[in-house]
N, C-alpha and C. Protein backbone atom coordinates (compact mmCIF):
# COMPACT_ATOMS: atom_id res chain seq x y z
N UNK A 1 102.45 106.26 -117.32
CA UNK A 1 101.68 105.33 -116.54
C UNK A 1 102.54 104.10 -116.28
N UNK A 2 102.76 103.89 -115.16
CA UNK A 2 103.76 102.36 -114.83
C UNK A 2 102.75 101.38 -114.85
N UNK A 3 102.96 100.00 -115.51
CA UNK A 3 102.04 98.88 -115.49
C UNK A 3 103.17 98.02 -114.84
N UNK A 4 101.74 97.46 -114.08
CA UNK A 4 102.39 96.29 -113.15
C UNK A 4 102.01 95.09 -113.76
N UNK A 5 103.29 93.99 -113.19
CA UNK A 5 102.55 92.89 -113.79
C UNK A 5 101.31 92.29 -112.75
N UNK A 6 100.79 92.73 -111.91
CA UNK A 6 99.80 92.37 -111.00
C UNK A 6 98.05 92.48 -112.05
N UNK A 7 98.72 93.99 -112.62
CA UNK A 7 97.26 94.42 -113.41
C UNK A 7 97.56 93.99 -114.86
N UNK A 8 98.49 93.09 -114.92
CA UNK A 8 98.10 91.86 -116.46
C UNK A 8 97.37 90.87 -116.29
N UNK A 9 97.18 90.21 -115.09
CA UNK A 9 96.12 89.64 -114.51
C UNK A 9 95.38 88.76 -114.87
N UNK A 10 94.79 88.14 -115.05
CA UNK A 10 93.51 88.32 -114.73
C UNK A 10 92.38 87.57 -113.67
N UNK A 11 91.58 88.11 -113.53
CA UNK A 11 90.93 88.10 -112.15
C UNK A 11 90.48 86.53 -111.62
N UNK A 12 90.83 86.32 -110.77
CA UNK A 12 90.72 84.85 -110.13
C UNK A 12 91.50 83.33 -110.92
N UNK A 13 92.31 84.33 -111.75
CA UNK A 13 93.42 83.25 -112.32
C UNK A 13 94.74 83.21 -112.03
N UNK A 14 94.68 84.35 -111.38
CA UNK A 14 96.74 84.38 -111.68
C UNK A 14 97.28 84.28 -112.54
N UNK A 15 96.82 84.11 -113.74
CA UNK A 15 98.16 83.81 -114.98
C UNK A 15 97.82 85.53 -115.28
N UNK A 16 99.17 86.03 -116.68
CA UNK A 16 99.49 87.08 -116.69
C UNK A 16 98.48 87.08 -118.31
N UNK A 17 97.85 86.69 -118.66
CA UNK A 17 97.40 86.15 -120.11
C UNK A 17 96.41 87.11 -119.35
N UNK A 18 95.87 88.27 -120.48
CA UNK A 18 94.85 89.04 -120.76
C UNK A 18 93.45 88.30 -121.95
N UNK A 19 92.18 88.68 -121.86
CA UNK A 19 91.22 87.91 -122.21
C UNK A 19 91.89 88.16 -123.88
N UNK A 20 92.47 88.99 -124.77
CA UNK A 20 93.44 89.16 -126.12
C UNK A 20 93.90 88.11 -126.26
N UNK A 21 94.62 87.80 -125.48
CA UNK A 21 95.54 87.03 -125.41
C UNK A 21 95.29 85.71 -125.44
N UNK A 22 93.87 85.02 -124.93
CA UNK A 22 93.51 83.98 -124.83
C UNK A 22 92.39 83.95 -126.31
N UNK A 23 91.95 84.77 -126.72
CA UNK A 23 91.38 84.48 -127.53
C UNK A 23 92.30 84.60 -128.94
N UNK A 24 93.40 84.90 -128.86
CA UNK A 24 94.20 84.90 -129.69
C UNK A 24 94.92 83.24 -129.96
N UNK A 25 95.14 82.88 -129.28
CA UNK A 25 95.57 81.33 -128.59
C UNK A 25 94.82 80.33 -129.56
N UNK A 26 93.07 81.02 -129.08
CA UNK A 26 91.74 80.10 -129.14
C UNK A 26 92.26 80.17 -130.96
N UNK A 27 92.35 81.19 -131.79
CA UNK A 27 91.81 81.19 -133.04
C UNK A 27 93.11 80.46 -133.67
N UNK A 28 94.50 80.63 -133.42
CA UNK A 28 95.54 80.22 -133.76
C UNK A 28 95.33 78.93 -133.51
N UNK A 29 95.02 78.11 -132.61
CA UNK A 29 94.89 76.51 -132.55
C UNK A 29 93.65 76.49 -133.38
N UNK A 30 92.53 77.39 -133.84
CA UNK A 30 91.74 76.71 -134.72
C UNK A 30 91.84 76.52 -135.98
N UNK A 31 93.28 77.75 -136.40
CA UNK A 31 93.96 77.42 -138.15
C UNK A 31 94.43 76.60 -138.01
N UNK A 32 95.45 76.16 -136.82
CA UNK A 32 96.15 75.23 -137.13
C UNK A 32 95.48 73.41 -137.11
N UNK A 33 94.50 73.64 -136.64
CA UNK A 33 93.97 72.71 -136.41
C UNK A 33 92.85 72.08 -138.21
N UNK A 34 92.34 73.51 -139.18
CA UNK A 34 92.28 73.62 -139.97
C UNK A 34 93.19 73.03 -141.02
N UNK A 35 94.13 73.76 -140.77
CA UNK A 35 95.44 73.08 -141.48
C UNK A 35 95.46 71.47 -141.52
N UNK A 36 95.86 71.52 -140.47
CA UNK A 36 95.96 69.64 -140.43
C UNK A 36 95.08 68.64 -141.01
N UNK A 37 93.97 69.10 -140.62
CA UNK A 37 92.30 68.77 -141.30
C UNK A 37 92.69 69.23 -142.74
N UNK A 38 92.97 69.82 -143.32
CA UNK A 38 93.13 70.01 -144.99
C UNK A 38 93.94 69.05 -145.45
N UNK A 39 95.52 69.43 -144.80
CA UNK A 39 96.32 68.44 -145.37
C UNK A 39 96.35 66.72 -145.20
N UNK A 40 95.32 66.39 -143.98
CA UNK A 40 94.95 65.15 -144.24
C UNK A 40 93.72 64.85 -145.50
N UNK A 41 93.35 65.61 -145.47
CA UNK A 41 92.22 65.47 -147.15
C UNK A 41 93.00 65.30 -147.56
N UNK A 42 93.99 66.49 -148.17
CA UNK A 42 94.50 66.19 -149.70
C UNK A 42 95.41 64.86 -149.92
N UNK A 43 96.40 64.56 -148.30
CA UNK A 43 96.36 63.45 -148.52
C UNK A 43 95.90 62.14 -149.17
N UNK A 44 94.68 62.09 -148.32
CA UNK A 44 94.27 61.13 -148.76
C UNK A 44 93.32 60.67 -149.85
N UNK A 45 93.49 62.24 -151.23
CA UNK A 45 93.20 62.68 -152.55
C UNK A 45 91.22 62.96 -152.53
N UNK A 46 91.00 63.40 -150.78
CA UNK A 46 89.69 63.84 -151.08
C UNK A 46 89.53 64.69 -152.05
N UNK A 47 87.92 65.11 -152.62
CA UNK A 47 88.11 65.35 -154.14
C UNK A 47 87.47 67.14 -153.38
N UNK A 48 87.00 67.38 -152.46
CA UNK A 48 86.65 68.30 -152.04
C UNK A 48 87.33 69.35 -151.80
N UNK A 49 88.53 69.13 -151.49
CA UNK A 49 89.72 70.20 -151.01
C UNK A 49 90.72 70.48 -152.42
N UNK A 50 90.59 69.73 -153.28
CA UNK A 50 91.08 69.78 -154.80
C UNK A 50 90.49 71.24 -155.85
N UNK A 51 91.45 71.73 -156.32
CA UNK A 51 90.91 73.02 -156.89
C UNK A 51 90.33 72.09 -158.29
N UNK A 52 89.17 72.58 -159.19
CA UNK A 52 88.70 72.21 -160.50
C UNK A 52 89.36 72.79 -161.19
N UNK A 53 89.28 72.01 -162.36
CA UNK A 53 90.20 73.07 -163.56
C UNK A 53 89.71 74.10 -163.76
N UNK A 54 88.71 74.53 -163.52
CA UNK A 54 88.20 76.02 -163.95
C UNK A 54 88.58 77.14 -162.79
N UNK A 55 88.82 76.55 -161.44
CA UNK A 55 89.13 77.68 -160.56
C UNK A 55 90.58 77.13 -160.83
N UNK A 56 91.43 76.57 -161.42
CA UNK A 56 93.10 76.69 -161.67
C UNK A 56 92.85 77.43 -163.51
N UNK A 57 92.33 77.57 -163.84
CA UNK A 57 91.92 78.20 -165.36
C UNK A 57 91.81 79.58 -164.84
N UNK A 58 90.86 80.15 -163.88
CA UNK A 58 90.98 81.12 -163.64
C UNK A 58 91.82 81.78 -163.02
N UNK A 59 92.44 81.49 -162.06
CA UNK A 59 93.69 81.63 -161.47
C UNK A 59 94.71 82.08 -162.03
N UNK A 60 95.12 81.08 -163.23
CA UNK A 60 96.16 81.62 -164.18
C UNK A 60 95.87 82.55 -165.00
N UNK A 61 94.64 83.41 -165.51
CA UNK A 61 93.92 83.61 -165.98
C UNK A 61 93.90 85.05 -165.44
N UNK A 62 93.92 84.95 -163.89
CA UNK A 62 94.32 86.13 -163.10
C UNK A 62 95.79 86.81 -163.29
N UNK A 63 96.39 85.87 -162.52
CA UNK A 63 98.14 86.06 -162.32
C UNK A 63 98.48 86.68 -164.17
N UNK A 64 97.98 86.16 -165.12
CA UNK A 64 98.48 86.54 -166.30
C UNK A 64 98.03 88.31 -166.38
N UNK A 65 97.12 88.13 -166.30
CA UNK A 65 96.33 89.56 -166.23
C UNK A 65 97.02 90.65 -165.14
N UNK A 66 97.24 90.42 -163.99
CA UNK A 66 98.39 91.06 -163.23
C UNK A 66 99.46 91.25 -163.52
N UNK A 67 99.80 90.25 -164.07
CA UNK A 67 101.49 90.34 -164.66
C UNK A 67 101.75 91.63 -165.95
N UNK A 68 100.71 91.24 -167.03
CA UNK A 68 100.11 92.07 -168.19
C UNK A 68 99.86 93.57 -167.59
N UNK A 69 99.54 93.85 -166.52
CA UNK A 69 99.09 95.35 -166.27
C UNK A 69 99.97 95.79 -165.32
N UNK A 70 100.96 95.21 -164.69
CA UNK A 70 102.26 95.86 -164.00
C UNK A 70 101.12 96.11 -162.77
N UNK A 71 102.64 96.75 -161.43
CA UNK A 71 102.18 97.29 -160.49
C UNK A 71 101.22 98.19 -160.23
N UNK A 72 100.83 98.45 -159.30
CA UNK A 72 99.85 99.31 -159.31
C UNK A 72 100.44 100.69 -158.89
N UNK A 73 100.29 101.58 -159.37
CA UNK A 73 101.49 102.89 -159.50
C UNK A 73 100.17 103.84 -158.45
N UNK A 74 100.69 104.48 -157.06
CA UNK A 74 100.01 105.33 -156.62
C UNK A 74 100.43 107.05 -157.21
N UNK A 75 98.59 107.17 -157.15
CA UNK A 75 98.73 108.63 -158.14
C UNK A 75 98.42 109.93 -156.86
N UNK A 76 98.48 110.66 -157.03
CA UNK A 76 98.06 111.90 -156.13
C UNK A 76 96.29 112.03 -155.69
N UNK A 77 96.43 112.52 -154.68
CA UNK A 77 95.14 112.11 -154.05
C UNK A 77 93.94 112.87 -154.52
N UNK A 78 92.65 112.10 -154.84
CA UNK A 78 91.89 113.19 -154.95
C UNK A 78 90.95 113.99 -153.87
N UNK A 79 89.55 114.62 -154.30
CA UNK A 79 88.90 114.62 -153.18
C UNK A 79 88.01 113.61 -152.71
N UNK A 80 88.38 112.69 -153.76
CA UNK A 80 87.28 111.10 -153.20
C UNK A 80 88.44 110.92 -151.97
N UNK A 81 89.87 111.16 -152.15
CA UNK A 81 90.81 110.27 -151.47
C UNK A 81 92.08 109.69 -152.45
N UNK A 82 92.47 108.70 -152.13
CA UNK A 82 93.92 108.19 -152.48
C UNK A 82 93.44 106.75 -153.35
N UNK A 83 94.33 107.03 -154.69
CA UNK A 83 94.05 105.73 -155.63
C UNK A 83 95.21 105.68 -155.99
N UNK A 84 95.16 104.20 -156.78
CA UNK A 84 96.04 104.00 -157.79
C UNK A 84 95.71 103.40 -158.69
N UNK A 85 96.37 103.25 -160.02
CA UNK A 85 96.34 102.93 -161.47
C UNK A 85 97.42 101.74 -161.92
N UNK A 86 97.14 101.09 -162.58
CA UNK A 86 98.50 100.01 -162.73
C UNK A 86 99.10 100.89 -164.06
N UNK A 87 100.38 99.91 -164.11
CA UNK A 87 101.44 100.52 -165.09
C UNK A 87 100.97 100.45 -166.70
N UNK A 88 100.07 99.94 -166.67
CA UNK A 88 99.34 99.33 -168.26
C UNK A 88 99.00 100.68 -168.80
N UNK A 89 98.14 101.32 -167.31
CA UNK A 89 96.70 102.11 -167.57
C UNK A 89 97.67 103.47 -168.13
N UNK A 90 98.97 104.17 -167.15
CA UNK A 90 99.96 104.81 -167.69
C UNK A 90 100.30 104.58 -168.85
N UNK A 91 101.02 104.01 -169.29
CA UNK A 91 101.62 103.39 -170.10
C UNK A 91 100.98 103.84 -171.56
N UNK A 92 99.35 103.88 -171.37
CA UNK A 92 98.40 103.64 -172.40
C UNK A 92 98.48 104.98 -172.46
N UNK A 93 98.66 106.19 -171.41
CA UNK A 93 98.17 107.35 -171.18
C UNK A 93 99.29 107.78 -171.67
N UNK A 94 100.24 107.65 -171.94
CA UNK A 94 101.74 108.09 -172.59
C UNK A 94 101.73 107.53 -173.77
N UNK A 95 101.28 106.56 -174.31
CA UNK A 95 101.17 106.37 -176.15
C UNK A 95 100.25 107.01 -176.34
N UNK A 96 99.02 107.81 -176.00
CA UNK A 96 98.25 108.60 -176.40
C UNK A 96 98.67 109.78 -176.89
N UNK A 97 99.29 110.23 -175.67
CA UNK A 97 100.10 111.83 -175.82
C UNK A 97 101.13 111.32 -176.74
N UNK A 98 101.59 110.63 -176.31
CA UNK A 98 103.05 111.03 -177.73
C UNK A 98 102.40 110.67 -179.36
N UNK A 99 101.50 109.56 -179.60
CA UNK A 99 100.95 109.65 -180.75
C UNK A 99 100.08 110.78 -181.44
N UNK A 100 99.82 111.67 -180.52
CA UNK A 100 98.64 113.47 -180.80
C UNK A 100 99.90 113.86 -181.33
N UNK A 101 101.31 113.94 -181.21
CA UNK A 101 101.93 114.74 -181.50
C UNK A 101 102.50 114.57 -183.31
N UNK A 102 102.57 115.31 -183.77
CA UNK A 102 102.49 115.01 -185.15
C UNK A 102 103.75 114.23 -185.73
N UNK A 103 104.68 113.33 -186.06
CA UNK A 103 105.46 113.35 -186.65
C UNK A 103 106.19 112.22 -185.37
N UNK A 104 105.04 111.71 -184.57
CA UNK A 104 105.92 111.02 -183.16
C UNK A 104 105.18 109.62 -183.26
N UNK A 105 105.45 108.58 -182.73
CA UNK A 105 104.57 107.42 -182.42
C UNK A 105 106.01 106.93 -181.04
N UNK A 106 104.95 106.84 -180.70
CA UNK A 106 105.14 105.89 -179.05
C UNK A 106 105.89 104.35 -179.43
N UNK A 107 107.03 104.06 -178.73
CA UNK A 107 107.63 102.70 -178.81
C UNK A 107 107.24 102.08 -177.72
N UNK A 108 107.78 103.01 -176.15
CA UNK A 108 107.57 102.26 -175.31
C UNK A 108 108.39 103.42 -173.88
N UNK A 109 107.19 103.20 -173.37
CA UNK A 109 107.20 104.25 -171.68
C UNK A 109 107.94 103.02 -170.83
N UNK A 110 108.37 103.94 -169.90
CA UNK A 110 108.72 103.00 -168.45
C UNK A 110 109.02 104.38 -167.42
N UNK A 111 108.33 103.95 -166.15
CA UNK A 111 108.79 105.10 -164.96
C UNK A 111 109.69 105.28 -163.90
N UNK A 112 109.98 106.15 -163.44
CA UNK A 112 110.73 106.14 -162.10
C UNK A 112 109.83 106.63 -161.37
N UNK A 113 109.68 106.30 -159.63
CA UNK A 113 108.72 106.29 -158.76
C UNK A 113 109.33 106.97 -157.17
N UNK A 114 108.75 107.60 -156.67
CA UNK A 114 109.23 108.07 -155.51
C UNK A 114 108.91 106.37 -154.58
N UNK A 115 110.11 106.99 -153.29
CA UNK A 115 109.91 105.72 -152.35
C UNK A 115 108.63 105.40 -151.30
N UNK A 116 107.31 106.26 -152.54
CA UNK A 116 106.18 105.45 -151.01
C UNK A 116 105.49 104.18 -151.37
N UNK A 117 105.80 103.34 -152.39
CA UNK A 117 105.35 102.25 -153.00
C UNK A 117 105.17 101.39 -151.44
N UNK A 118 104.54 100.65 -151.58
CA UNK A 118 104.30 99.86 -149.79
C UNK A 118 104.04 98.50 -150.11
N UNK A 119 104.96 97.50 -151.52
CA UNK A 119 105.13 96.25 -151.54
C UNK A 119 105.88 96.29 -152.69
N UNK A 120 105.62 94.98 -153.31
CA UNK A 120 106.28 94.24 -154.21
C UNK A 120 105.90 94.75 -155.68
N UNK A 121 104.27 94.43 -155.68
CA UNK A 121 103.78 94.97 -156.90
C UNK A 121 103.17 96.52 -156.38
N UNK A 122 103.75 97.50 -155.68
CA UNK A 122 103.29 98.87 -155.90
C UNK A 122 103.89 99.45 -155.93
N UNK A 123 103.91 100.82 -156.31
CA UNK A 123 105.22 101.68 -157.10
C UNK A 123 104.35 102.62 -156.34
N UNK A 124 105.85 103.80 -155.85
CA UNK A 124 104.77 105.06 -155.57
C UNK A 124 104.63 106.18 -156.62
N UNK A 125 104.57 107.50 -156.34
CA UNK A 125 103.96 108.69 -157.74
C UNK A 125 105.29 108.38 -158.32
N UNK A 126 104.98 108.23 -159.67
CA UNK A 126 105.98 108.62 -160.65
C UNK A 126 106.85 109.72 -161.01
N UNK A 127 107.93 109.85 -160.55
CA UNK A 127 108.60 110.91 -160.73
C UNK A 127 109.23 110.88 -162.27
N UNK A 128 109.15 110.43 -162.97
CA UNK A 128 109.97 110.33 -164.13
C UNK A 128 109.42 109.65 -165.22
N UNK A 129 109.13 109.84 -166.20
CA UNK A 129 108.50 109.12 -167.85
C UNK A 129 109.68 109.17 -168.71
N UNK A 130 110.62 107.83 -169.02
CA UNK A 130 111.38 107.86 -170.18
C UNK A 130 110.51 107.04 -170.88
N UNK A 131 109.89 107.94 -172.20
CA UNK A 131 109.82 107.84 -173.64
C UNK A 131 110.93 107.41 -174.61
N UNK A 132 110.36 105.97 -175.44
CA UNK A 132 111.13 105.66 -176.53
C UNK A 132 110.19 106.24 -177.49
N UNK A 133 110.37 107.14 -178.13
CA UNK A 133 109.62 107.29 -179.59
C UNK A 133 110.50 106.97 -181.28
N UNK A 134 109.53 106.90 -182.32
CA UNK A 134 110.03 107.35 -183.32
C UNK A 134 109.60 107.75 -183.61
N UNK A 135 110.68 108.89 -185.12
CA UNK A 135 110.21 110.11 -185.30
C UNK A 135 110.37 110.21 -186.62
N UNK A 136 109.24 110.80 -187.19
CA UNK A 136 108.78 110.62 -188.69
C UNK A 136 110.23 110.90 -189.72
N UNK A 137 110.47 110.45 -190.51
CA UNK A 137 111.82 110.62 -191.46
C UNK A 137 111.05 112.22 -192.44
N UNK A 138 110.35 112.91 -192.10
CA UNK A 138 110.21 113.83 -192.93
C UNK A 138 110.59 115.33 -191.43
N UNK A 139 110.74 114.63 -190.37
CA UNK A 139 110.81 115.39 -188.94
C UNK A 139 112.40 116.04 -189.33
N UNK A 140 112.15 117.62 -189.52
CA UNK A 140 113.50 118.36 -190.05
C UNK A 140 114.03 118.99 -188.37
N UNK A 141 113.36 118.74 -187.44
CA UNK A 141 113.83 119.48 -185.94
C UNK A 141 113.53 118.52 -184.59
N UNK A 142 114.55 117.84 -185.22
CA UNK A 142 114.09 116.77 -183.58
C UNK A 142 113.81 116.99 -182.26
N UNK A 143 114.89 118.21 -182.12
CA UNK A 143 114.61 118.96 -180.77
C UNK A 143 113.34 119.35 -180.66
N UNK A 144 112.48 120.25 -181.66
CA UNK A 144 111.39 120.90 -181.35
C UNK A 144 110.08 119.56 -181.27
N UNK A 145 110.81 118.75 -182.29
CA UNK A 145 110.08 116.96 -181.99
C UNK A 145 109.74 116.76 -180.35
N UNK A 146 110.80 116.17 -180.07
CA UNK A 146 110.98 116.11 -178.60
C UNK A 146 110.24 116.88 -177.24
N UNK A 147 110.76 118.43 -177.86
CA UNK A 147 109.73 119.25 -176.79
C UNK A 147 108.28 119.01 -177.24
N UNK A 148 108.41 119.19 -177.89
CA UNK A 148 106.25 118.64 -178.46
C UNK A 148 105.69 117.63 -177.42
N UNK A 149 106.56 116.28 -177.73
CA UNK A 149 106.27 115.19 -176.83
C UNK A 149 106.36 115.21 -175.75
N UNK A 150 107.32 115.70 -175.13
CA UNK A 150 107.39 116.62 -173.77
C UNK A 150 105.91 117.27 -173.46
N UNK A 151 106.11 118.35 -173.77
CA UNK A 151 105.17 118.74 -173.58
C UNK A 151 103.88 118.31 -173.78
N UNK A 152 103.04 117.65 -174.58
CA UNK A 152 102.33 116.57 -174.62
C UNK A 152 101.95 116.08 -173.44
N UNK A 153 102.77 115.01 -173.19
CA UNK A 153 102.82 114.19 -172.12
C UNK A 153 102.94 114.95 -170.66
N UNK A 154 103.49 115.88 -170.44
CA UNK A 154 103.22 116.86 -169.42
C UNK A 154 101.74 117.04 -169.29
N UNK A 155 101.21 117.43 -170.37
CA UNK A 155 99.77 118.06 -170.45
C UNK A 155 98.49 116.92 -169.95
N UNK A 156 98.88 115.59 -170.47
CA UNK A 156 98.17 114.37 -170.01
C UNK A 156 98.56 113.90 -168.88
N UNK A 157 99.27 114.42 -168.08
CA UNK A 157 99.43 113.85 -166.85
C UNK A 157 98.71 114.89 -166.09
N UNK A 158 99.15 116.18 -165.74
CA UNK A 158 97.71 117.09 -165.73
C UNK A 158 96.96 116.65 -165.47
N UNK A 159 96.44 116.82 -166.95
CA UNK A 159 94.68 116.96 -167.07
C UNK A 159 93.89 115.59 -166.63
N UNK A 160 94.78 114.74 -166.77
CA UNK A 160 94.15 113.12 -166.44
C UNK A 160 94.31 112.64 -164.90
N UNK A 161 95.34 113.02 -164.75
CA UNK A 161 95.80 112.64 -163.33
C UNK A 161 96.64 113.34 -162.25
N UNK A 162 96.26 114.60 -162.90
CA UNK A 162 96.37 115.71 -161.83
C UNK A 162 97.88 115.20 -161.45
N UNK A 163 98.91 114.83 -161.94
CA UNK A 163 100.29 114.92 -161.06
C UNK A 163 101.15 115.96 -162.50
N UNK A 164 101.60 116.66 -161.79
CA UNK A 164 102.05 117.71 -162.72
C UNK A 164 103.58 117.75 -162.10
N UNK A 165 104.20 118.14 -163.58
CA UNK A 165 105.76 118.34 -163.80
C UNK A 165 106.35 117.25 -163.44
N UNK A 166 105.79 115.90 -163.93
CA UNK A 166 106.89 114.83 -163.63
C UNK A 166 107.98 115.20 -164.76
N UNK A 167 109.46 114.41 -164.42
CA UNK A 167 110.49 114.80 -165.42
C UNK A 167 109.88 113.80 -166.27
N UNK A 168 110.38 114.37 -167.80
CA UNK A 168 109.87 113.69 -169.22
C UNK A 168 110.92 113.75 -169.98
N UNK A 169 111.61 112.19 -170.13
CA UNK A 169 112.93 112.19 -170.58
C UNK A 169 112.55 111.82 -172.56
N UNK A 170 113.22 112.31 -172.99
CA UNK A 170 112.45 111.70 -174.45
C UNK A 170 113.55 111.24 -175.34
N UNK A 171 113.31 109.92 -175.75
CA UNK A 171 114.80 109.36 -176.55
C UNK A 171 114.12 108.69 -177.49
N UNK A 172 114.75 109.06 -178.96
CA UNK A 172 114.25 109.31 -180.18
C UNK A 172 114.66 108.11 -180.52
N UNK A 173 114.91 106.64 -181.14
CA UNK A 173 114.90 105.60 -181.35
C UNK A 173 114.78 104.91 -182.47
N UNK A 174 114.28 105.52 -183.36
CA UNK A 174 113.53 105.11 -184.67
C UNK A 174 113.44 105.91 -185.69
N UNK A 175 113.36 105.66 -187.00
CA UNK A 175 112.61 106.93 -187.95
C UNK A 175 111.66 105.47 -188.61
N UNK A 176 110.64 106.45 -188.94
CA UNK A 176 109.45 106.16 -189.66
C UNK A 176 108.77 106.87 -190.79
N UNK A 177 108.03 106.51 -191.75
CA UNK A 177 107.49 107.41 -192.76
C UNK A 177 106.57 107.57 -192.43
N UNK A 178 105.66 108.62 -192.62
CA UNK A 178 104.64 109.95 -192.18
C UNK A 178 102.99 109.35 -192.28
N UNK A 179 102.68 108.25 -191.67
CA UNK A 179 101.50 107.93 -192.07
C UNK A 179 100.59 108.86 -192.10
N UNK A 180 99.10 109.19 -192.71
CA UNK A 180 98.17 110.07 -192.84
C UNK A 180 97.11 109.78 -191.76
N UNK A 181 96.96 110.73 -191.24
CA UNK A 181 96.08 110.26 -189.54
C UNK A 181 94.60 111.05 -190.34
């Protein structure tokens, strides 16, 4: 379809500005006009445009709590649709599995993520779980240690969150004595 600039138009104006276009104009001079109106308050220390300590209490209060639960890691879709989980909620789901396993306790997870993350704080599916564990000082087969936890953690990603066969790197870190569960 060729567009002319005749049919950008508009009708009994001559300018090339579509009715978008003008109402786009309209709302941009009304932030900015907002703007100015704010920053002359705070100027002049109106008490109205001033956050209270309780909405700067909460605030930080937030940001801490975001910071505390990591990105938000996208998981495989269900039939509701497409979610995600932050890195905490993982995290928690990988000291579970490695602590079921007998002779293992969880130090500390971290992931690798395919590239569909779509900001700063989002990560996309996890391709990768390196496990720090330690491993009980009475543990006579580390290897078969290891695959346990492996496997483990395979099994909770599964059954919990349906993403199956991420790689599960497992690095042994520690020895510990055999607490009684």
């Amino acid at each position: 379809m060729v567009h002319s600039e005749q049919s950008d138009r508009r009708p009994g104006t001559g300018s090339p500005e579509t009715e978008d276009d003008v109402a786009t104009q309209r709302y941009l001079d009304l932030i900015r006009s907002a703007h100015r109106e704010w920053g002359e308050l705070e100027r002049s220390g109106d008490a109205s445009v001033q956050l209270s300590e309780q909405a700067r209490s909460t605030i930080r209060e937030s940001v801490r709590a975001d910071v505390r639960h990591g990105a938000q890691v996208q998981m495989p879709p269900t039939a509701s649709g497409p979610y995600t989980m932050s890195e905490y909620a993982l995290r928690g789901l990988v000291r579970r599995a490695v602590d079921q396993v007998d002779g293992a306790l969880a130090l500390k997870a971290r992931f690798e993520h395919d590239d569909s993350g779509r900001g700063l704080r989002e990560r996309g599916l996890p391709t990768r779980v390196i496990c720090r564990i330690s491993a009980s000082i009475e543990c006579r087969d580390l290897q078969d240690l290891a695959d346990r936890v492996r496997t483990s953690v395979r099994e909770a990603f599964a059954e919990q969150v349906e993403l199956r066969d991420p790689v599960v790197d497992i690095h042994i870190e520690d020895l510990h004595e055999q607490h009684v569960r």
